[in-house]
Protein backbone atom coordinates (compact mmCIF):
# COMPACT_ATOMS: atom_id res chain seq x y z
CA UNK A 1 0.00 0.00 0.00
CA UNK A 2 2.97 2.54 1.05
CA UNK A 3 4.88 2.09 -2.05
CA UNK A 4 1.80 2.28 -4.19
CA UNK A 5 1.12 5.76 -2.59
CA UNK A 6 5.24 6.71 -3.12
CA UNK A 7 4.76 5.60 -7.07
CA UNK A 8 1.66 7.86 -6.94
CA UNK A 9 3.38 10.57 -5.63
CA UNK A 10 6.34 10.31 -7.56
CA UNK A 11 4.52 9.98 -10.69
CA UNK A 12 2.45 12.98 -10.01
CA UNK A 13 5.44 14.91 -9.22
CA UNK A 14 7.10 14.12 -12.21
CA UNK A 15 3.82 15.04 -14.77
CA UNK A 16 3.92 18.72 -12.00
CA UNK A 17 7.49 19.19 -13.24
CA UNK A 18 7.18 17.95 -17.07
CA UNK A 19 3.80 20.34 -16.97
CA UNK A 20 6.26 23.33 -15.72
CA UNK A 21 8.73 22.88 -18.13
CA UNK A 22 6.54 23.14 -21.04
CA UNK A 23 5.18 25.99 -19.85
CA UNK A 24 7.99 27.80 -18.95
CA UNK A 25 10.42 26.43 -21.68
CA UNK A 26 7.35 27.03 -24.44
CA UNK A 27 9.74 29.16 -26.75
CA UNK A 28 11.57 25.59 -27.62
CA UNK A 29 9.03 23.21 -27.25
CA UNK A 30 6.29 25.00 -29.22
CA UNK A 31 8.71 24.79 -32.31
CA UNK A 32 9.77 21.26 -31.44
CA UNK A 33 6.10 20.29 -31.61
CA UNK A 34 5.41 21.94 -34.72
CA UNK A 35 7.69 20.59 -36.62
CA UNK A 36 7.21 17.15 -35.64
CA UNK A 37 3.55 17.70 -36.44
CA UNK A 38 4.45 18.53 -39.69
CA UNK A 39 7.35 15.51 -40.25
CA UNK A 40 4.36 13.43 -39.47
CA UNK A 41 2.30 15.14 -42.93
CA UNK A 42 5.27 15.53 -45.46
CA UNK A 43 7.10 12.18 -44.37
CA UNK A 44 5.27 9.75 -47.30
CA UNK A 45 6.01 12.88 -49.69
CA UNK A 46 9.46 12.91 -48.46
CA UNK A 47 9.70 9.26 -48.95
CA UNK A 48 8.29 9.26 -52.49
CA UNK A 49 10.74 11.79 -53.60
CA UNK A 50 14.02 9.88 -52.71
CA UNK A 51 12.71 6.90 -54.85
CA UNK A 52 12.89 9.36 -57.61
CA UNK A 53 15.58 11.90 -56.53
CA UNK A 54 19.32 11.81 -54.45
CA UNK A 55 18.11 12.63 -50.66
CA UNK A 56 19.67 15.77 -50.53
CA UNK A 57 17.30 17.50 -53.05
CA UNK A 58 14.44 15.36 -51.95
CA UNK A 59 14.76 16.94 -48.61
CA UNK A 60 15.30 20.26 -50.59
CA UNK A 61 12.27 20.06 -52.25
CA UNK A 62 10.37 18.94 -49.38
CA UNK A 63 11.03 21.68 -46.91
CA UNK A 64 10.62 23.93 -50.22
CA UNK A 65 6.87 22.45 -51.23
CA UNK A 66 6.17 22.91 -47.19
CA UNK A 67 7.24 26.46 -47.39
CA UNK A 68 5.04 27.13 -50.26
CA UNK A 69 2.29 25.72 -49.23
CA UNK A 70 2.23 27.88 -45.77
CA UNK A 71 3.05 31.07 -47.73
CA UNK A 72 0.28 30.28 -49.90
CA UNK A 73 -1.99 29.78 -46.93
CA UNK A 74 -0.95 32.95 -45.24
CA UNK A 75 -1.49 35.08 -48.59
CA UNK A 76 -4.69 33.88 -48.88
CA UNK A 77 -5.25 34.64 -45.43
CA UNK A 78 -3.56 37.92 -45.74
CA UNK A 79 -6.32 38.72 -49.19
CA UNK A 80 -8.98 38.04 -47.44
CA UNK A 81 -8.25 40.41 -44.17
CA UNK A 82 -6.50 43.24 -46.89
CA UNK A 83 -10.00 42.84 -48.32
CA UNK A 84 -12.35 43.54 -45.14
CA UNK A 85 -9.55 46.20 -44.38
CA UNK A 86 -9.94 48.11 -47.14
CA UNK A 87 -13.92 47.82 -47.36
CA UNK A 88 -14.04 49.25 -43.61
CA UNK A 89 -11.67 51.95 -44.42
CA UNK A 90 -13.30 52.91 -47.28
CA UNK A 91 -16.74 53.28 -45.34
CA UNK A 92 -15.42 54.76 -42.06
CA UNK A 93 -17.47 57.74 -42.34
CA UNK A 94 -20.79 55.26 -42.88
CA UNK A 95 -19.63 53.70 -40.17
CA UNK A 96 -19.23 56.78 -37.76
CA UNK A 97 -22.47 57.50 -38.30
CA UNK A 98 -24.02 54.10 -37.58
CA UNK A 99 -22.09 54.01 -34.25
CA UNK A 100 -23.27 57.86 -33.27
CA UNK A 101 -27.28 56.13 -33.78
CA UNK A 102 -26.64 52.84 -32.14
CA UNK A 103 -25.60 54.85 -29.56
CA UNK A 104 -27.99 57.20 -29.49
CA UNK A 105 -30.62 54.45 -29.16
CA UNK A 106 -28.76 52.31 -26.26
CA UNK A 107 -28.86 55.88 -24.35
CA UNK A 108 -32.36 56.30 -25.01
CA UNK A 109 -32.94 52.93 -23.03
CA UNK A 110 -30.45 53.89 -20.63
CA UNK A 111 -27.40 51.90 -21.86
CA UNK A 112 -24.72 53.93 -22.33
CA UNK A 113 -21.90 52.76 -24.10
CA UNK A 114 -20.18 55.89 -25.98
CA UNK A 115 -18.29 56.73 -22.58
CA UNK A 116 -17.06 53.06 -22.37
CA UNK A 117 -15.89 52.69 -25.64
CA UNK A 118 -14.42 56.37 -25.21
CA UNK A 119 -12.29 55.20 -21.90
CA UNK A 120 -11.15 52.12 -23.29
CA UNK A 121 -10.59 52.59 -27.32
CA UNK A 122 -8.45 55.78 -27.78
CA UNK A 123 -5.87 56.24 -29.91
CA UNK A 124 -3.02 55.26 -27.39
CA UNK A 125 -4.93 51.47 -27.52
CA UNK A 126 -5.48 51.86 -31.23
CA UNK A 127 -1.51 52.57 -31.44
CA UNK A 128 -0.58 49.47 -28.86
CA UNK A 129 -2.96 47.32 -31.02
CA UNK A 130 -0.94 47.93 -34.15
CA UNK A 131 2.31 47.33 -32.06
CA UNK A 132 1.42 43.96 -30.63
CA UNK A 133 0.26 43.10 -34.35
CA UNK A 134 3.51 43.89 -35.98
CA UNK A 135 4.99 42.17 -33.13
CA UNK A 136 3.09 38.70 -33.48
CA UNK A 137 3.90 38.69 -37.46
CA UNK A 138 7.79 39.39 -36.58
CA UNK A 139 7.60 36.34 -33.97
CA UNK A 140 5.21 34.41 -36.59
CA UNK A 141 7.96 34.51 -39.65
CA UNK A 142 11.22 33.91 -37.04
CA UNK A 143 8.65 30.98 -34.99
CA UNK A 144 8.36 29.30 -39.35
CA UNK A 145 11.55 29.33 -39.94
CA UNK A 146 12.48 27.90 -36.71
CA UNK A 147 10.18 24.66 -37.88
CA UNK A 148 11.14 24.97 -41.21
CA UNK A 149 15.20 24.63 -39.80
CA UNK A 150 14.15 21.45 -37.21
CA UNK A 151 11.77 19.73 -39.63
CA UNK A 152 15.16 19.34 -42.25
CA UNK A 153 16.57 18.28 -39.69
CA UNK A 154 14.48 16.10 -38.81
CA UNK A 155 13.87 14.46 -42.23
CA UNK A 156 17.38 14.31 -42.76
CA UNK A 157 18.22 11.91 -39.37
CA UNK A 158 14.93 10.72 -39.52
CA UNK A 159 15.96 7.24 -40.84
CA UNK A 160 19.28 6.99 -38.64
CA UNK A 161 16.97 8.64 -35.37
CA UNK A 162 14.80 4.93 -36.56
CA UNK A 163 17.58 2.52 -36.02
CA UNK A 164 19.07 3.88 -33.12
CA UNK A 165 15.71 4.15 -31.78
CA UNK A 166 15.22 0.14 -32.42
CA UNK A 167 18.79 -0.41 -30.21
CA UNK A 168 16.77 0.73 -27.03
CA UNK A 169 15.81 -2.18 -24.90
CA UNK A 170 17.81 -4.66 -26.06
CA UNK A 171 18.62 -7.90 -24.33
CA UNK A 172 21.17 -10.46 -24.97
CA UNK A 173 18.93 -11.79 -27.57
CA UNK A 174 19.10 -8.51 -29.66
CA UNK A 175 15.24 -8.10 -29.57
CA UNK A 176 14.30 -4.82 -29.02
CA UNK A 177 10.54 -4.74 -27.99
CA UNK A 178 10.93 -1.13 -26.55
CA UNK A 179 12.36 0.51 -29.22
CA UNK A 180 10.26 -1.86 -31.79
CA UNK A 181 7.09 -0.51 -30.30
CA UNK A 182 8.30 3.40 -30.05
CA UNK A 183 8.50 2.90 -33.84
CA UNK A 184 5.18 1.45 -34.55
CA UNK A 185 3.77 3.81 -31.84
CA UNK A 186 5.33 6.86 -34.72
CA UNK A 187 3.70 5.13 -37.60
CA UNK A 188 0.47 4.87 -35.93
CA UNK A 189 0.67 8.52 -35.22
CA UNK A 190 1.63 10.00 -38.26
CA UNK A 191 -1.10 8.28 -39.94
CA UNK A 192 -3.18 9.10 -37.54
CA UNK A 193 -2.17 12.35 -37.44
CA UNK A 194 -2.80 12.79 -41.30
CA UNK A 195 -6.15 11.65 -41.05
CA UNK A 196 -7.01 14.44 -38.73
CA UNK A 197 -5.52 16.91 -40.82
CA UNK A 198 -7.97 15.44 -43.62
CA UNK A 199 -10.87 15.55 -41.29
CA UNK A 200 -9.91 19.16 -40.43
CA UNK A 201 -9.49 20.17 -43.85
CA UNK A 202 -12.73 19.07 -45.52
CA UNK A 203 -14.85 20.43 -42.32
CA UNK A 204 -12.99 23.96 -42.71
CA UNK A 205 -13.34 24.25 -46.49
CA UNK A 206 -16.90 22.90 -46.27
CA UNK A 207 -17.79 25.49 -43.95
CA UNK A 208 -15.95 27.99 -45.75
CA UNK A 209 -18.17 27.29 -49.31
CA UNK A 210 -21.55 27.24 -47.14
CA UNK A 211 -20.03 30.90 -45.44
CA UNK A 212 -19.37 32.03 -48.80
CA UNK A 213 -23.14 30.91 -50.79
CA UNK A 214 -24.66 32.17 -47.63
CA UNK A 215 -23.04 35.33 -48.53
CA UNK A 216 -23.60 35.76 -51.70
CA UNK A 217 -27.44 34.39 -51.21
CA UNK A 218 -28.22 37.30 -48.44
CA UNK A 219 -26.42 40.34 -50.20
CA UNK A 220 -23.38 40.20 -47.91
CA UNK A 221 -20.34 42.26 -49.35
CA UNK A 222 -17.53 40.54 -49.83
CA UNK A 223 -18.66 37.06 -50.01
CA UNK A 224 -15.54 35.48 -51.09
CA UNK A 225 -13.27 37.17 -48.45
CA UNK A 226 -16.04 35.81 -45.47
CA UNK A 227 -15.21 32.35 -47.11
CA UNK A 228 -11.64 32.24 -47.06
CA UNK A 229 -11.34 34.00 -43.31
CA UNK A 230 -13.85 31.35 -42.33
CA UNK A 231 -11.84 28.58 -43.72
CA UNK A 232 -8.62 29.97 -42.29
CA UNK A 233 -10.27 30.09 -38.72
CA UNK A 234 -11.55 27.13 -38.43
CA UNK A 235 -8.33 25.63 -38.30
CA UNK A 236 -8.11 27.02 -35.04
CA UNK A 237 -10.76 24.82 -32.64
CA UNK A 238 -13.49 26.73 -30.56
CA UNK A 239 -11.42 29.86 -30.94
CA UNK A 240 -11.46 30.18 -34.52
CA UNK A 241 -15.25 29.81 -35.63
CA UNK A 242 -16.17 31.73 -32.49
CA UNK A 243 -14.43 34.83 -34.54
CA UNK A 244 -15.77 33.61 -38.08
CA UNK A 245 -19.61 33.62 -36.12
CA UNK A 246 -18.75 37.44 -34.64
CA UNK A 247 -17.38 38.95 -37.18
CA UNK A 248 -19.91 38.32 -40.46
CA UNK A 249 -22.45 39.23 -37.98
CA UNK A 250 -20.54 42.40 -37.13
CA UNK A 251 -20.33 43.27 -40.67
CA UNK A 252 -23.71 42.65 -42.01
CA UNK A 253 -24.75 44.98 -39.08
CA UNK A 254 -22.24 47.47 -40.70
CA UNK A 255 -23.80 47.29 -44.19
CA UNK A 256 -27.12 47.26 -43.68
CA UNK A 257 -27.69 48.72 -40.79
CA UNK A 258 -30.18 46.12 -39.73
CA UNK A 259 -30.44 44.25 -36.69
CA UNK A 260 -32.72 41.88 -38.22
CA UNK A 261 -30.20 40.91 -40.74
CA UNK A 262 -27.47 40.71 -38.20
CA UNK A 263 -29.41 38.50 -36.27
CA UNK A 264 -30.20 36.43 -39.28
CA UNK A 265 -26.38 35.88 -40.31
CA UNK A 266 -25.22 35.07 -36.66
CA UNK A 267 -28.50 32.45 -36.72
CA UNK A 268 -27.43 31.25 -39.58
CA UNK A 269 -23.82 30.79 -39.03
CA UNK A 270 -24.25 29.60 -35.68
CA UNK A 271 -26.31 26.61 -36.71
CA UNK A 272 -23.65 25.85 -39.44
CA UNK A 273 -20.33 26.09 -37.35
CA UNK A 274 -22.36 23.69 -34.54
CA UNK A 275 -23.36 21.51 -37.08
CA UNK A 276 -19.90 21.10 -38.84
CA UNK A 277 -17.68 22.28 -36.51
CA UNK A 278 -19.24 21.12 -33.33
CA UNK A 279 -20.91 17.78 -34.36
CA UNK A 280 -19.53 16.25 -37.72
CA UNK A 281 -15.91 17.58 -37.33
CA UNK A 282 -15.48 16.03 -33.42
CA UNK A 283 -17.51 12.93 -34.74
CA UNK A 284 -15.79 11.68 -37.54
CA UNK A 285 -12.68 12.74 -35.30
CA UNK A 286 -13.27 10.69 -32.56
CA UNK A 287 -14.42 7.41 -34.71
CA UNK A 288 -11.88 7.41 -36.80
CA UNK A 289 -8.85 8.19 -34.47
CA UNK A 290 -10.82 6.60 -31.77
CA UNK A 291 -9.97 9.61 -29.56
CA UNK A 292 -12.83 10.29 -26.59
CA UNK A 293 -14.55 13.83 -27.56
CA UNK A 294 -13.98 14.95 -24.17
CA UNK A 295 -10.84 14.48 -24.73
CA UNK A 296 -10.31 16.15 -27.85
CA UNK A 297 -11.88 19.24 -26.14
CA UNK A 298 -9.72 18.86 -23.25
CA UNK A 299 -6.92 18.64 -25.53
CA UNK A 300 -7.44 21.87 -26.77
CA UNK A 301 -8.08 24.01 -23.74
CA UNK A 302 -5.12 22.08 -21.57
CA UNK A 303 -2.34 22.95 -24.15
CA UNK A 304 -4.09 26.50 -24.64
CA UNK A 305 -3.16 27.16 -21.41
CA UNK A 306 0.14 25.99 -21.47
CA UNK A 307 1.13 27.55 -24.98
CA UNK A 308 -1.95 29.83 -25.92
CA UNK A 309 -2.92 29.67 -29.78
CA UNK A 310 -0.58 27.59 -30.70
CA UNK A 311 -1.46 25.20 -28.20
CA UNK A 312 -4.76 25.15 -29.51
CA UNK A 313 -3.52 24.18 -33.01
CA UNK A 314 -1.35 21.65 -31.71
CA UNK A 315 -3.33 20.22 -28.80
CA UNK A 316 -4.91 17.53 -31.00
CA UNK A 317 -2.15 15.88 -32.42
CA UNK A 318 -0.21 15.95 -28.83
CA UNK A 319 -3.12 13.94 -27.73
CA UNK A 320 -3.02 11.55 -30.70
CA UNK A 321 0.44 10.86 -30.35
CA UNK A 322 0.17 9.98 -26.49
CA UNK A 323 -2.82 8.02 -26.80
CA UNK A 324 -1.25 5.81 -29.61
CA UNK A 325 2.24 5.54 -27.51
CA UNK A 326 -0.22 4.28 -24.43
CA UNK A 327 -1.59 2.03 -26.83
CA UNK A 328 1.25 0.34 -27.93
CA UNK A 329 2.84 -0.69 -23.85
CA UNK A 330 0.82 -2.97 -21.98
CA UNK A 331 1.05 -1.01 -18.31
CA UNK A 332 -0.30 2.32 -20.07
CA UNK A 333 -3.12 0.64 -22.64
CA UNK A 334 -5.50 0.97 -20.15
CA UNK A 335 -5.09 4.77 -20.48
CA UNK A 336 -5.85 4.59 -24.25
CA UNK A 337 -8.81 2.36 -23.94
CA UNK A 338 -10.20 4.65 -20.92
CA UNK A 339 -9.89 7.95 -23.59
CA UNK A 340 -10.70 6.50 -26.75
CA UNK A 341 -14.33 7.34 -26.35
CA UNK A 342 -15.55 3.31 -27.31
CA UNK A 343 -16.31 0.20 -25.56
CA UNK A 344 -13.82 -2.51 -26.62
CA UNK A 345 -15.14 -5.59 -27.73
CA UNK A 346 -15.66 -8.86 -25.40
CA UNK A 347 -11.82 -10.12 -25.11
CA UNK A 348 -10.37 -6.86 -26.52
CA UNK A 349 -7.16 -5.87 -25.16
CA UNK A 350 -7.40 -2.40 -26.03
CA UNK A 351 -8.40 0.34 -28.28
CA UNK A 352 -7.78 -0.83 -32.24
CA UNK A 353 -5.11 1.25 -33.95
């Protein structure tokens, strides 16, 4: 009983200290995890290339089809936001003037708002806004090429990383069952991983096309750029189509002046982000990864808190890969088969892979 209670202790202890370090040591880790996250996508593309090229420029090309494919990403990104940008600068006045009645009206029924938004929005905020932005952007192209530098490196001592990795464990016999079921535990992942990038995909651009025929059915200006922004967003969970909800709604207020039509669009969009985004997107993710979708949501808030958006984009996969290493030992599979969100079958060992 006593040394059940010290292994308890010790092994909370230990997750107190691991859960410090990667909070306090985030400016290595976050990077780490990135760019194993993406080793785990571009690995079969990797491994297709050197059947057909010298590694050295398969790696090259690699790392160079990742880079365009984020910079294409983040342009798109970057149209659709230039676009809203421009559109609100363009009707500032308009919008002056719907701000001086909506406040005019929230006085009349005693809510008054213009001495708030006075105190809190001045210039010096408006100034320290653009500040932290340029900030974040600096950090966001130093924090890509950071992954960009350790996934090449990874790819490159991938394969050698895989053979020592086999070594650990070993008896007398030269099995290695450790090592052996590290590796299997990394395949498991990165397909798994892969998957959930596929599942992520499809939900966000199938939002993003009902966003953008919503759009254009209603009247909404810039229906294309509401599309995109939504597609981009809901890549990031809870977070991410919480803003794509709020800020059509915002805008169709802006254009039309209508609250009617405001409260139509957030209706509207509401219903689809919980339907896609809330239902379909965490279904399909838990049956097919076989992932509880408590957990997933757990996931996502835990590493939030530890790492803050990025943790939220890389919560997911963290919990995929621990899950499947759990799997894969026989004194942590009862972990996996608690989270995996199914029953196991009558003389199941544990959750299937």
């Amino acid at each position: 009983m006593e040394n059940g209670l010290i292994r308890a202790a010790a092994a909370a202890l230990l997750a107190a200290i691991a859960i410090a370090a990667l909070y306090f040591a985030s400016a290595v880790f976050v990077p780490v995890a990135f760019s194993l996250f993406a080793m785990a996508i571009v690995w079969p593309f990797q491994k297709a290339l050197e059947k057909l090229l010298p590694k050295g420029l398969a790696l090259v090309a690699t790392v160079g089809v990742t880079l365009v494919v984020i910079v294409t990403l983040s342009s798109v990104v970057a149209w659709g936001g230039g676009h809203i940008a421009q559109w609100v600068t363009a009707n500032f006045d308009r919008l002056q003037t719907l701000y001086a009645s909506s406040a005019l009206w929230l006085e009349q029924h005693d809510i008054f708002i213009a001495s708030i938004v006075a105190e809190r929005f001045n210039v010096v905020w408006l100034l320290r806004l653009f500040q932290q932005i340029a900030l974040r952007l600096n950090g966001l192209i130093g924090f890509s090429l950071l992954i960009l530098i350790f996934l090449a490196m990874g790819l490159l001592e991938g394969g050698a990383f895989a053979k020592n990795l086999q070594a650990i464990g070993e008896g007398p016999d030269g099995n290695g069952p450790n090592g052996q079921r590290l590796i299997a535990a990394g395949v498991k992942t990165a397909k798994k991983i892969r998957r959930f990038m596929l599942v992520r995909t499809l939900a966000s651009l199938l939002t993003g096309i009902i966003v953008w025929l919503f759009a254009l059915t209603v009247g909404l200006e810039l229906a294309t750029a509401w599309g995109v922004m939504t597609f981009a967003l809901n890549y990031i969970p809870f977070l991410g189509p919480l803003i794509a909800t709020a800020l059509p709604t915002l805008f169709a207020f802006a254009q039309t002046g209508s609250w009617e039509m405001a409260a139509l669009v957030m209706a509207a969009l509401t219903v689809v982000q919980f339907l896609i985004g809330s239902y379909l997107e965490p279904l399909f993710t838990a049956k097919t990864l076989t992932i509880s979708p408590f957990f997933v949501v757990f996931s996502v808030f835990f590493w939030s808190f530890l790492w803050g958006l990025p943790g939220t984009l890389i919560g997911v996969p963290i919990a995929i890969a621990g899950l499947t290493i759990c799997a894969e030992f026989p004194a942590s599979r009862w972990i996996a088969t608690l989270l995996s969100g199914q029953a196991p079958d009558d003389g199941a060992k544990g959750p299937p892979a």
